[in-house]
Protein backbone atom coordinates (compact mmCIF):
# COMPACT_ATOMS: atom_id res chain seq x y z
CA UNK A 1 0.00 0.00 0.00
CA UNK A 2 0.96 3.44 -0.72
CA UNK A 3 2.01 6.23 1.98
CA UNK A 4 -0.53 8.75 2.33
CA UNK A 5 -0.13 12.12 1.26
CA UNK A 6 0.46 14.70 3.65
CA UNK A 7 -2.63 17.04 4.69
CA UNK A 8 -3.08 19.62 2.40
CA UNK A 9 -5.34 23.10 3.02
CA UNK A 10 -7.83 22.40 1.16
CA UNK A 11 -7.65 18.61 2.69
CA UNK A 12 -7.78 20.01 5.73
CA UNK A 13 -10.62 22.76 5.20
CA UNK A 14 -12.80 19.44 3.63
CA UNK A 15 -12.32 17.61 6.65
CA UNK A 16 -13.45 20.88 8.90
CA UNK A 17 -16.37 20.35 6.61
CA UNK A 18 -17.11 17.20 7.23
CA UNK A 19 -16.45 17.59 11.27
CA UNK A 20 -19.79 20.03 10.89
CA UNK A 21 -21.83 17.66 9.57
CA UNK A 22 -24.54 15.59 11.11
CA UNK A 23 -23.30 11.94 11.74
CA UNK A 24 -24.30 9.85 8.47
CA UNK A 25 -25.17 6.58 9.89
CA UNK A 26 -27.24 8.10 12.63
CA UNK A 27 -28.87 10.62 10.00
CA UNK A 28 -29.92 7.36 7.75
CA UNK A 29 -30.92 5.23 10.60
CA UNK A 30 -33.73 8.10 12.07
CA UNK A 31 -31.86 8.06 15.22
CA UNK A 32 -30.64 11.28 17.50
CA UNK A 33 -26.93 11.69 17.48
CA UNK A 34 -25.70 11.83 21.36
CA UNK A 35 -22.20 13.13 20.50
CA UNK A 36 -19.76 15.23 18.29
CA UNK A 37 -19.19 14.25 14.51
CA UNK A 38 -15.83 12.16 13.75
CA UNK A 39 -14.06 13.00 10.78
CA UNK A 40 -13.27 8.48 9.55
CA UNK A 41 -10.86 8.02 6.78
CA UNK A 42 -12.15 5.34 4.68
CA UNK A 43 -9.92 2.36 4.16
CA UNK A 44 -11.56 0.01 2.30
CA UNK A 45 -10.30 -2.26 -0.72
CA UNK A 46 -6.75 -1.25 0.80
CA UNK A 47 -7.14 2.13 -0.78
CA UNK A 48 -4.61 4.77 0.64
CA UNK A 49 -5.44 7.57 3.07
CA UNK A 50 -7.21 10.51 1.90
CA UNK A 51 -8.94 13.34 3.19
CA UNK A 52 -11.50 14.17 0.70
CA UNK A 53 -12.78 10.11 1.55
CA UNK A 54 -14.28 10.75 4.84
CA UNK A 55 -16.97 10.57 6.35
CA UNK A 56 -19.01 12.53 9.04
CA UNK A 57 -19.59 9.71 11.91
CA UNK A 58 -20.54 10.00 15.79
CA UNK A 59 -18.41 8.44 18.45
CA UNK A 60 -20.65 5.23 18.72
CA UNK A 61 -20.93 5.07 14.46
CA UNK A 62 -17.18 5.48 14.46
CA UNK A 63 -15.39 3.65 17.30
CA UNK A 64 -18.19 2.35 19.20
CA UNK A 65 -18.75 -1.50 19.57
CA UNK A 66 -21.33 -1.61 16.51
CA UNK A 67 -19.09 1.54 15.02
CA UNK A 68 -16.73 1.36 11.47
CA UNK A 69 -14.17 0.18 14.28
CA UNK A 70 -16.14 -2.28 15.38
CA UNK A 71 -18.10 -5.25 14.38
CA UNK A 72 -19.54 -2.91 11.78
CA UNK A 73 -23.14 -3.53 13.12
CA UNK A 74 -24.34 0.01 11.94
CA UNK A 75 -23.12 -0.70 8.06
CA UNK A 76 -24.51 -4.18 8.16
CA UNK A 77 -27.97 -3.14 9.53
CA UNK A 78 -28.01 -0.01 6.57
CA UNK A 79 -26.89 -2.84 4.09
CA UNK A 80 -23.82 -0.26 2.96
CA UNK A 81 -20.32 0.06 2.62
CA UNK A 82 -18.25 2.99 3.63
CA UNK A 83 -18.11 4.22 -0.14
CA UNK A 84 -21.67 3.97 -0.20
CA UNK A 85 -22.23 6.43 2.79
CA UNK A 86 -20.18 8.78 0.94
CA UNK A 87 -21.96 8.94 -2.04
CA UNK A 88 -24.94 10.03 0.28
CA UNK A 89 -23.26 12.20 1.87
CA UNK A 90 -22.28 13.91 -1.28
CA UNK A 91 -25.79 13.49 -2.85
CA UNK A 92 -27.37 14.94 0.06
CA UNK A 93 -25.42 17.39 1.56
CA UNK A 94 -25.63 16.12 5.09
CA UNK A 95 -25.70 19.13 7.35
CA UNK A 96 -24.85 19.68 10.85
């Protein structure tokens, strides 16, 4: 796998973005989001780190036992992947 690229402005203004935004897991499963938005670097299909592929996520969507960094109970009950949830957030525009 390649190194990731260092954090550029605009990389880093996208992810300040995305830290505003309403958690997208929580948003698409009608439930109230108890905590901050996570900025989560996706990392599927061993693709390197980038910071325009992240996603807005919640402490319990993101590291929490069902979380992205966990058993993955949120994706499997939305029947996504993580590339998925990024196309919605992009489609929609998921606000804060």
């Amino acid at each position: 796998m390649k190194r990731a690229t260092p954090a550029t402005k605009r990389g880093k203004a996208h992810m300040g973005r995305i830290a505003s935004m309403q958690c997208i897991c929580c948003y698409l499963l009608g439930q109230e989001q108890e905590t901050p938005t996570n900025v989560h670097h996706i990392r599927e299909s061993r693709v390197e780190r980038n910071d325009f592929l992240t996603l807005p996520l919640c402490w319990s969507c993101h590291q929490g036992p069902r979380g992205v960094h966990g058993d993955k109970g949120w994706l499997t009950q939305l029947r996504m992947s993580e590339y998925e949830l990024l196309a919605v957030v992009i489609e929609q525009g998921v606000t804060a």
